[in-house]
Each structure stands twice: as structure tokens, then as C-alpha cells.
Protein backbone atom coordinates (compact mmCIF):
# COMPACT_ATOMS: atom_id res chain seq x y z
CA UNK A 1 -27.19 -12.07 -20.15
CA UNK A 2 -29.70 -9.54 -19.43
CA UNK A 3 -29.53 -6.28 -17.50
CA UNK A 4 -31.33 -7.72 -14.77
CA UNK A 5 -29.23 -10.61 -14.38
CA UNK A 6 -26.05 -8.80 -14.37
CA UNK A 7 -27.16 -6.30 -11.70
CA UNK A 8 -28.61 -8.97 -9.82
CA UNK A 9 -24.94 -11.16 -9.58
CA UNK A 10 -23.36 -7.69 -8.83
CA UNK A 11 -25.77 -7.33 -5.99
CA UNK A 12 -25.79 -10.72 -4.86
CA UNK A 13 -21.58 -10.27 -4.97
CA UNK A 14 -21.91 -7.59 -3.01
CA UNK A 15 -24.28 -8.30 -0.04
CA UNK A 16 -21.69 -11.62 0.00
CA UNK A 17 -18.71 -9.30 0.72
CA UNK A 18 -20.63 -7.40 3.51
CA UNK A 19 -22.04 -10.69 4.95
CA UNK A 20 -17.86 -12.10 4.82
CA UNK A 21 -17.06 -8.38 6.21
CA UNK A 22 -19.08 -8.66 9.17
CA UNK A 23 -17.93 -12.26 9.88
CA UNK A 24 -14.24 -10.84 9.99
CA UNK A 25 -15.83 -8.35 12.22
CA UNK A 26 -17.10 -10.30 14.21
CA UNK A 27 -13.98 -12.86 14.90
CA UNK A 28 -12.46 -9.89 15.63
CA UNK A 29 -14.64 -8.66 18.09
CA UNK A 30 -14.36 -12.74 19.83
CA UNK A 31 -10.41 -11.68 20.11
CA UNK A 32 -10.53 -8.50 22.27
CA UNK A 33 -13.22 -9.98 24.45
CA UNK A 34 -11.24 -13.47 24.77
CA UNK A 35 -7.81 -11.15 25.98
CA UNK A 36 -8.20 -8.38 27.13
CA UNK A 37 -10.77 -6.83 29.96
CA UNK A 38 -9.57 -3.49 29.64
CA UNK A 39 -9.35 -2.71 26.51
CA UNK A 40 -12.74 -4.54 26.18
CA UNK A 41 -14.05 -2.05 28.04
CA UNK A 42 -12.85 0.93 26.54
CA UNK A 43 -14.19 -0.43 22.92
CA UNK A 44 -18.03 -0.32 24.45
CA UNK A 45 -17.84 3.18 25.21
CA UNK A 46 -17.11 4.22 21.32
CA UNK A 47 -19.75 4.75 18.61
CA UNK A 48 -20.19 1.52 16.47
CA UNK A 49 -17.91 2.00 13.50
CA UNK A 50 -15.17 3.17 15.94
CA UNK A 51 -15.81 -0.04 17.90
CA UNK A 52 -15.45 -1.86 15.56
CA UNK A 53 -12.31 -0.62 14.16
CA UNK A 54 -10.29 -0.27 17.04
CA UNK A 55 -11.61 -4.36 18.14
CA UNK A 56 -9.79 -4.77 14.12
CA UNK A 57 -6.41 -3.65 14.98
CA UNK A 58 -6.75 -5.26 18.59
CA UNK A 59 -6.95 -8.53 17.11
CA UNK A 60 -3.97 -8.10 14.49
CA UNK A 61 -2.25 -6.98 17.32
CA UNK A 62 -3.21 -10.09 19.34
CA UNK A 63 -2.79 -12.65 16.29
CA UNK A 64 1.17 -11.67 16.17
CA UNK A 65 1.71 -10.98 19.92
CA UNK A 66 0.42 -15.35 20.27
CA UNK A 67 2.67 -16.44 17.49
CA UNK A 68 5.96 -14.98 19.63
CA UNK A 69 4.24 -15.40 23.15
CA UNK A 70 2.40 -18.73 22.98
CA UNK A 71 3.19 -20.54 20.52
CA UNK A 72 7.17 -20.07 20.52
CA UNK A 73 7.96 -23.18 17.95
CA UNK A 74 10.61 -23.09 15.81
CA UNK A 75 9.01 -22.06 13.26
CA UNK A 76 7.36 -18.78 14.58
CA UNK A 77 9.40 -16.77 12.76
CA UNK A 78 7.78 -18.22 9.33
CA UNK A 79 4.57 -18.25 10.87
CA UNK A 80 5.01 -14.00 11.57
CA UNK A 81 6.48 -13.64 8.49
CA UNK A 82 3.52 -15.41 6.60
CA UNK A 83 0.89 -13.36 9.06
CA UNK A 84 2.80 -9.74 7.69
CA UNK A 85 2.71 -11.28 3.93
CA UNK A 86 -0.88 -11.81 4.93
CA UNK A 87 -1.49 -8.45 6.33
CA UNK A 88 0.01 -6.46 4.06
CA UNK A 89 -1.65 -8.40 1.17
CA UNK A 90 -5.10 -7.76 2.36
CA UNK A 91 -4.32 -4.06 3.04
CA UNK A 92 -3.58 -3.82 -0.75
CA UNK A 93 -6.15 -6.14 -2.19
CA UNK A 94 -8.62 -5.69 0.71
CA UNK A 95 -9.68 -9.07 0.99
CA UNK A 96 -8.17 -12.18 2.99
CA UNK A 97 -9.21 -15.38 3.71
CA UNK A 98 -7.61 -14.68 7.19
CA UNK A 99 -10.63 -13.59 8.93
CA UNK A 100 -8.24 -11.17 11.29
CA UNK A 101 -6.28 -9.85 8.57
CA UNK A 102 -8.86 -9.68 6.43
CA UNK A 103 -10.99 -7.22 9.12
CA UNK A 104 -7.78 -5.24 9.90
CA UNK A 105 -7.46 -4.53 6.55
CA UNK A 106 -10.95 -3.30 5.86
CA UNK A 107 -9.98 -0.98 8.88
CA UNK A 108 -6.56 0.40 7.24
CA UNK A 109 -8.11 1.10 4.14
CA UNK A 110 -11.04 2.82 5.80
CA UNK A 111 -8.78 5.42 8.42
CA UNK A 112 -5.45 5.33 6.49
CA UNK A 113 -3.32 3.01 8.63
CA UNK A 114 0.00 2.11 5.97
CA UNK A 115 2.74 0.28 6.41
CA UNK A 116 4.29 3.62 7.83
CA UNK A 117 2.53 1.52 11.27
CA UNK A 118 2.86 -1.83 10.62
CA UNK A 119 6.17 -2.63 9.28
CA UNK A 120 7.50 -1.25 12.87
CA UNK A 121 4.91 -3.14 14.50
CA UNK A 122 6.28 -6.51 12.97
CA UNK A 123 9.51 -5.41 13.64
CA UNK A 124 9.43 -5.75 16.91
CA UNK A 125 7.29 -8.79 17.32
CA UNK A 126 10.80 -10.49 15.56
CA UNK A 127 12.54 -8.67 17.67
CA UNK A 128 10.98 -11.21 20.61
CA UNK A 129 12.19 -14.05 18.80
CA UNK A 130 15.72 -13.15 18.91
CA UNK A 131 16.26 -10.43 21.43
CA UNK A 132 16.83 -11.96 25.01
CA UNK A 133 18.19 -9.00 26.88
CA UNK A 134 17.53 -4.53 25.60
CA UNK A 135 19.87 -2.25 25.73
CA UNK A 136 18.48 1.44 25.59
CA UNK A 137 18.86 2.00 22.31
CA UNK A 138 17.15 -1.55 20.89
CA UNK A 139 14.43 -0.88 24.14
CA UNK A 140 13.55 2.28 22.05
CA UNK A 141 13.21 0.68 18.81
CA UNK A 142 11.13 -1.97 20.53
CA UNK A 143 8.28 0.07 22.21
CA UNK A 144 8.37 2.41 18.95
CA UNK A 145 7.03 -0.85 16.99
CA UNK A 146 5.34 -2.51 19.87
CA UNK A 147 3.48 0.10 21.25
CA UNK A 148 4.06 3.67 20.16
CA UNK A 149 2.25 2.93 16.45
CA UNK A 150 -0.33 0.97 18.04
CA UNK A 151 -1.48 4.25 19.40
CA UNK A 152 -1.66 6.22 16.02
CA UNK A 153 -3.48 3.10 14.42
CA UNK A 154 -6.07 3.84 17.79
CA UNK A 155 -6.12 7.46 16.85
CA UNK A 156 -6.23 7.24 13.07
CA UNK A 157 -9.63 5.35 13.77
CA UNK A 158 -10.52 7.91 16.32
CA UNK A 159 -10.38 11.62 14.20
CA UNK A 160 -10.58 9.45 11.18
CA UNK A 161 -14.01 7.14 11.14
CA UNK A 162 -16.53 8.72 8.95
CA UNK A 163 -13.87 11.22 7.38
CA UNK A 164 -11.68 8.68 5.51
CA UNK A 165 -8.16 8.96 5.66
CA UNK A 166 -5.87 11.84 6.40
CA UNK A 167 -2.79 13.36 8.31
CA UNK A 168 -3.01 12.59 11.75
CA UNK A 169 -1.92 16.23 13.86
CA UNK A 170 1.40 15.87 14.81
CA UNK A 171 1.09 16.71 18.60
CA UNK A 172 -1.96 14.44 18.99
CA UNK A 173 0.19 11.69 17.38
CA UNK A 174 3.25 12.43 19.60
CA UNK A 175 0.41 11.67 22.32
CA UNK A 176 -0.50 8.65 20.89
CA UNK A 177 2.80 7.49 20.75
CA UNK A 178 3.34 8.29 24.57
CA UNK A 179 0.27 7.03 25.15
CA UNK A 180 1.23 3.45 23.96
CA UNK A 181 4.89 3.41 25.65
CA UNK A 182 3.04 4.12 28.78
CA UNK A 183 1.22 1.21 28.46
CA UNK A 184 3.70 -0.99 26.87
CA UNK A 185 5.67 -0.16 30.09
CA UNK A 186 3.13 -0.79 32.70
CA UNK A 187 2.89 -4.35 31.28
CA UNK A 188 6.13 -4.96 31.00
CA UNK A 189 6.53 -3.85 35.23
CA UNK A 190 3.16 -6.67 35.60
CA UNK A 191 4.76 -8.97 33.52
CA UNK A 192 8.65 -8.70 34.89
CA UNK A 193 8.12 -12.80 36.36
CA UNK A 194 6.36 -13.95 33.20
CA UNK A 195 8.90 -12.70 30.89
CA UNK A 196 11.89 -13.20 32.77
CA UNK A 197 11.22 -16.95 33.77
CA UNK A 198 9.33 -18.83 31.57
CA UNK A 199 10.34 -16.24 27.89
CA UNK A 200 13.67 -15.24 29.49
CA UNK A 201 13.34 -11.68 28.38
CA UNK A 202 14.77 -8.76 29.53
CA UNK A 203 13.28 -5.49 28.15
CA UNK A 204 14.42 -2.74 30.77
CA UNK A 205 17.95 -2.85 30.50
CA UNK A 206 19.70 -4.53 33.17
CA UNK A 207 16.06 -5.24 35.05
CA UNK A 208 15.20 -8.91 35.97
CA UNK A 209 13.19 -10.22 38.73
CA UNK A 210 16.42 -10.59 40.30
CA UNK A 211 18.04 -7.24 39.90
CA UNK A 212 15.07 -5.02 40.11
CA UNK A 213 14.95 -2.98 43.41
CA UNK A 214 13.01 -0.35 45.09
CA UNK A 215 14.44 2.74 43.79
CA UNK A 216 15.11 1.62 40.00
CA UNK A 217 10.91 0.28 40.39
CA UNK A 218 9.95 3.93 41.80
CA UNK A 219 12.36 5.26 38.93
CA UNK A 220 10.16 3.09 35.81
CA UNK A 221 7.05 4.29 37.67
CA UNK A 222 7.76 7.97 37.00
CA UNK A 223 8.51 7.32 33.48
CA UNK A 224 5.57 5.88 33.28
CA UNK A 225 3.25 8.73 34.73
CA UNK A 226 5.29 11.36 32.79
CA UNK A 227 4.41 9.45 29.40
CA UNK A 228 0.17 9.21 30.51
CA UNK A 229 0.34 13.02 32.04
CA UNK A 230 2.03 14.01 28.14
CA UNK A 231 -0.56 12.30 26.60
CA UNK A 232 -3.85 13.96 28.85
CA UNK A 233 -2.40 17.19 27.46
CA UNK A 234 -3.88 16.41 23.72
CA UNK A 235 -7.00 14.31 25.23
CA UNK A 236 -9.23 17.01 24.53
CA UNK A 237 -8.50 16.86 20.45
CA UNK A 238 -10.57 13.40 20.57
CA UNK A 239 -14.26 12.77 19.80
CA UNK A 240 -16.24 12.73 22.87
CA UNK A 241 -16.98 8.65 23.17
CA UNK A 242 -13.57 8.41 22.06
CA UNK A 243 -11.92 10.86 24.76
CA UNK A 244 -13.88 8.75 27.39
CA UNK A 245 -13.12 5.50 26.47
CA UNK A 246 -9.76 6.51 26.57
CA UNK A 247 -9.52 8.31 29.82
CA UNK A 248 -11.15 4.59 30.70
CA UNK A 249 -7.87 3.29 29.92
CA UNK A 250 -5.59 5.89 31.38
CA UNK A 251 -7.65 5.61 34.61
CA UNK A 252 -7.12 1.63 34.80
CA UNK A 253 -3.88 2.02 34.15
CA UNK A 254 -3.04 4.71 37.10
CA UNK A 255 -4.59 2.36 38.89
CA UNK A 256 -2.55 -0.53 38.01
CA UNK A 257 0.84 1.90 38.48
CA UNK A 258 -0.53 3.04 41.79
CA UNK A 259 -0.30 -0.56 43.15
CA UNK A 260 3.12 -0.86 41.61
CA UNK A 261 4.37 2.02 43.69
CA UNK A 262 2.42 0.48 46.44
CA UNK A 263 4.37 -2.96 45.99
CA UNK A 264 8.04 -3.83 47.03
CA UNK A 265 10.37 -4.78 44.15
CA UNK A 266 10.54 -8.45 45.94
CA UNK A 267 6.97 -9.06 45.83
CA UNK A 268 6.09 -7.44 42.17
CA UNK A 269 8.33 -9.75 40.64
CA UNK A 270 6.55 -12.80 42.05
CA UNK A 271 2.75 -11.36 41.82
CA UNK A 272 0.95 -9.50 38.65
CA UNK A 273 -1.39 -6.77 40.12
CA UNK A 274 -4.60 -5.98 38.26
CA UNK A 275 -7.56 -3.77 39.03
CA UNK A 276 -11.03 -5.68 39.65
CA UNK A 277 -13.61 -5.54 37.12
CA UNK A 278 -16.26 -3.44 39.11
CA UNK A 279 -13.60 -0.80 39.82
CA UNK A 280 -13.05 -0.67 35.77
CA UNK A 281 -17.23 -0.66 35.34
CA UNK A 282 -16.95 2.33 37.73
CA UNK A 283 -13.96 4.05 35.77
CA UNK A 284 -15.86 3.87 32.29
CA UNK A 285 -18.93 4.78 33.91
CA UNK A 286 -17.65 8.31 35.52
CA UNK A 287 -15.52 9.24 32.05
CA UNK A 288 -18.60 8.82 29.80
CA UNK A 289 -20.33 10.77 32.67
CA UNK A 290 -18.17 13.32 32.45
CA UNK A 291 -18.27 13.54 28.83
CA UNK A 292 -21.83 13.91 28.83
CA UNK A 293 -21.59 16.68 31.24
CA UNK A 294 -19.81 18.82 29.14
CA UNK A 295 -22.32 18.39 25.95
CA UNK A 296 -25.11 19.08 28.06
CA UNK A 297 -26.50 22.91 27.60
């Protein structure tokens, strides 16, 4: 075989690998704007690459919050247990022929997500297929998995996209982390009638739809706000587009807690509160405002 021809195959090889990479990409990209509005949102205000990273872990995210959500067959356990296998493969081989693994994967390698975030994260998704009722300590475990490594996945693509990876700072991760549990928390207060009737889960201890009240609601609330006002103290260590796509988020999700407060424990549990799109259109419009702003001379 000539020269030619061998650099040719190697060529043709790789423009096939970048064509399958941006078809992974792009089913990833069909998740976040299938599920989620928000977070949708947020992704449009970040440069490219960083889009298209964070839509990456969304969908992996997604992919193993359906298998204990949705589909709930007796065999979801197997079925998580295969999509980790699958994950975790990819991340070492990078390649799947999972389309979602397979562009989660290309992200991890890319901003130095390990297993360090992942094996938690799959943790607790089990965790929803045999934990009914938390107690503190299991609660803890369960947003540390669920939630609080979601957020340094986020923030390893955001200082990390272009760079390669590295250490994460440790007081911007403990932000990330708080970051997460704040939002993990909010959905859980949305989500209290969901859960408790038709999943029959309890994740604040001793909350159901039945038992939650006023004061213990006003209580979860302040939690809340404490973990999002900890995390707008390391905001400013983001990238620009990244810094407003996340104060995006924050802001929607104020909103959402300020309706909580607003709402008696007897009607939250029997209503989920969201914020309209236009006022989430307005929120990302005034954050990448302001970060603009502050570039300009």
C-alpha cells in the first residue's frame, strides 16, 4: 500500500470519527432541549465548545435520571448498571456506540471529569431504586451524588474548555457543590406530589405531602437561599458567558423559591410552580447584559 493510500484511510478514519462525534453531539443537544427549559436556556448563553459540553453531561444525567424515574421495571437496576458499564467504558476507550455515553465521554476526557464524579452520581440514582424514605445522613449522601458533582462536572467544563484538564479551585468547587444541592432541593420542594404519590419517595426526612407544613416549608426555603447566596460568592471566578448563563439559572431558580415561600404547604403539595418562559428570556437577557457591561471600556 502506498503512502498516499495509507494517509488517505487515516484521513478518511478520521473525518468518520468527527462526523460520529458530532452526531453524539448532536443527540445530546435533542436531550436538554426535549427536558429541560431552563437549563436549555442557560446552555445558549455559553461559547460553543462550552455548549456543547455542558448539553453532554445534561444528557448522561438525563439518560440515568429516566431509567429510575420513567421507566421503573424490574429490571432498572440492570439497565443503570449496564448504562455506568457503558459510561465508564467510553470514558476509558473514548468511543461508544451509545450515542449519549459516547458524547459524555468525549466531554470527560476533554475537561477531566473521572469517576471521582460519576461513581457518586450512579450511586445515588440506585439509591432511588431502593430508598423509599431519607434519613439525614443517607439525604446527604444522596444530593452529594445527585446533585453536588453535577455541579463540578458544570464547572470542570466551565474553567476547563480550551485548557484541558486540571484541578478545579477548591472554593469554586465547594460552590459548585452548593450550587447543585440548591437546585436538587428546589426540585425536590416542586416535585413533593410527584414523588410522594405516584414514586412513593421521601427525600426530606419525615416530609410528605401529608406532613409538610408552613414552618418546616419556610425552614427548606432558607436552606435553600443560604446554599445559592454561598455559591454567588465564587460567581465571579467563572468565564464571562459562563458567569451569565449561570446567574440565568440562579435567577430562575429564586424565582421558582420565591413562589414557594409565596405558597401554603397545602397547596404546594398539590401544584408544581414554574416560572414562564418570557420571564426566563428576560432573566438570560439582563445577565448577559450585565456581563457585557462590565467588558465594555
Amino acid at each position: 500500500m502506498s503512502r498516499r493510500s495509507r494517509r488517505r484511510r487515516h484521513d478518511d478514519g478520521a473525518a468518520s470519527l468527527a462526523l460520529y462525534d458530532a452526531a453524539a453531539r448532536d443527540a445530546a443537544a435533542r436531550v436538554i432541549a426535549r427536558y429541560s427549559t431552563s437549563f436549555g436556556l442557560g446552555t445558549r448563553l455559553l461559547p460553543r465548545d462550552q455548549r456543547a459540553h455542558i448539553r453532554d453531561v445534561y444528557a448522561m444525567v438525563r439518560v440515568a435520571d429516566e431509567i429510575v424515574d420513567t421507566y421503573r421495571g424490574p429490571d432498572a437496576g440492570e439497565l443503570l448498571d449496564a448504562f455506568e458499564a457503558e459510561v465508564h467504558a467510553a470514558m476509558d476507550r473514548g468511543f461508544s456506540t451509545d450515542l449519549v455515553a459516547h458524547a459524555f465521554a468525549l466531554t470527560a476526557r476533554e475537561v477531566g471529569i473521572t469517576r471521582e464524579q460519576t461513581e457518586p452520581f450512579f450511586a445515588s440514582m440506585r439509591m432511588d431504586l431502593s430508598t423509599a424514605a431519607h434519613d439525614e445522613e443517607s439525604l446527604a449522601r444522596y444530593i452529594f451524588g445527585s446533585a453536588e458533582v453535577v455541579g463540578e462536572m458544570c464547572l470542570a467544563v466551565f474553567v476547563n474548555t480550551g485548557a484541558g484538564p486540571r484541578p478545579l479551585d477548591p472554593d469554586v468547587r465547594a460552590g459548585a457543590r452548593r450550587l447543585g444541592a440548591a437546585y436538587q432541593k428546589v426540585n425536590f420542594l416542586r416535585d413533593l406530589a410527584t414523588d410522594d404519590g405516584d414514586l412513593g419517595r421521601s427525600y426530606f426526612p419525615g416530609v410528605t405531602a401529608a406532613t409538610l407544613d408552613d414552618a418546616r416549608l419556610a425552614g427548606l426555603v432558607e436552606e435553600c437561599r443560604g446554599d445559592i447566596a454561598a455559591a454567588q460568592q465564587v460567581l465571579g471566578a467563572l468565564p464571562p458567558r459562563a458567569r451569565a448563563a449561570v446567574g440565568t439559572t440562579i435567577d430562575i431558580y429564586a424565582r421558582l423559591l420565591d413562589q414557594i415561600a409565596a405558597t401554603p404547604a397545602r397547596r404546594l403539595v398539590t401544584r408544581r410552580v414554574r416560572v414562564p418562559n418570557p420571564v426566563k428570556a428576560s432573566l438570560a437577557a439582563r445577565n448577559l447584559l450585565a456581563v457585557r457591561s462590565r467588558r465594555t471600556p
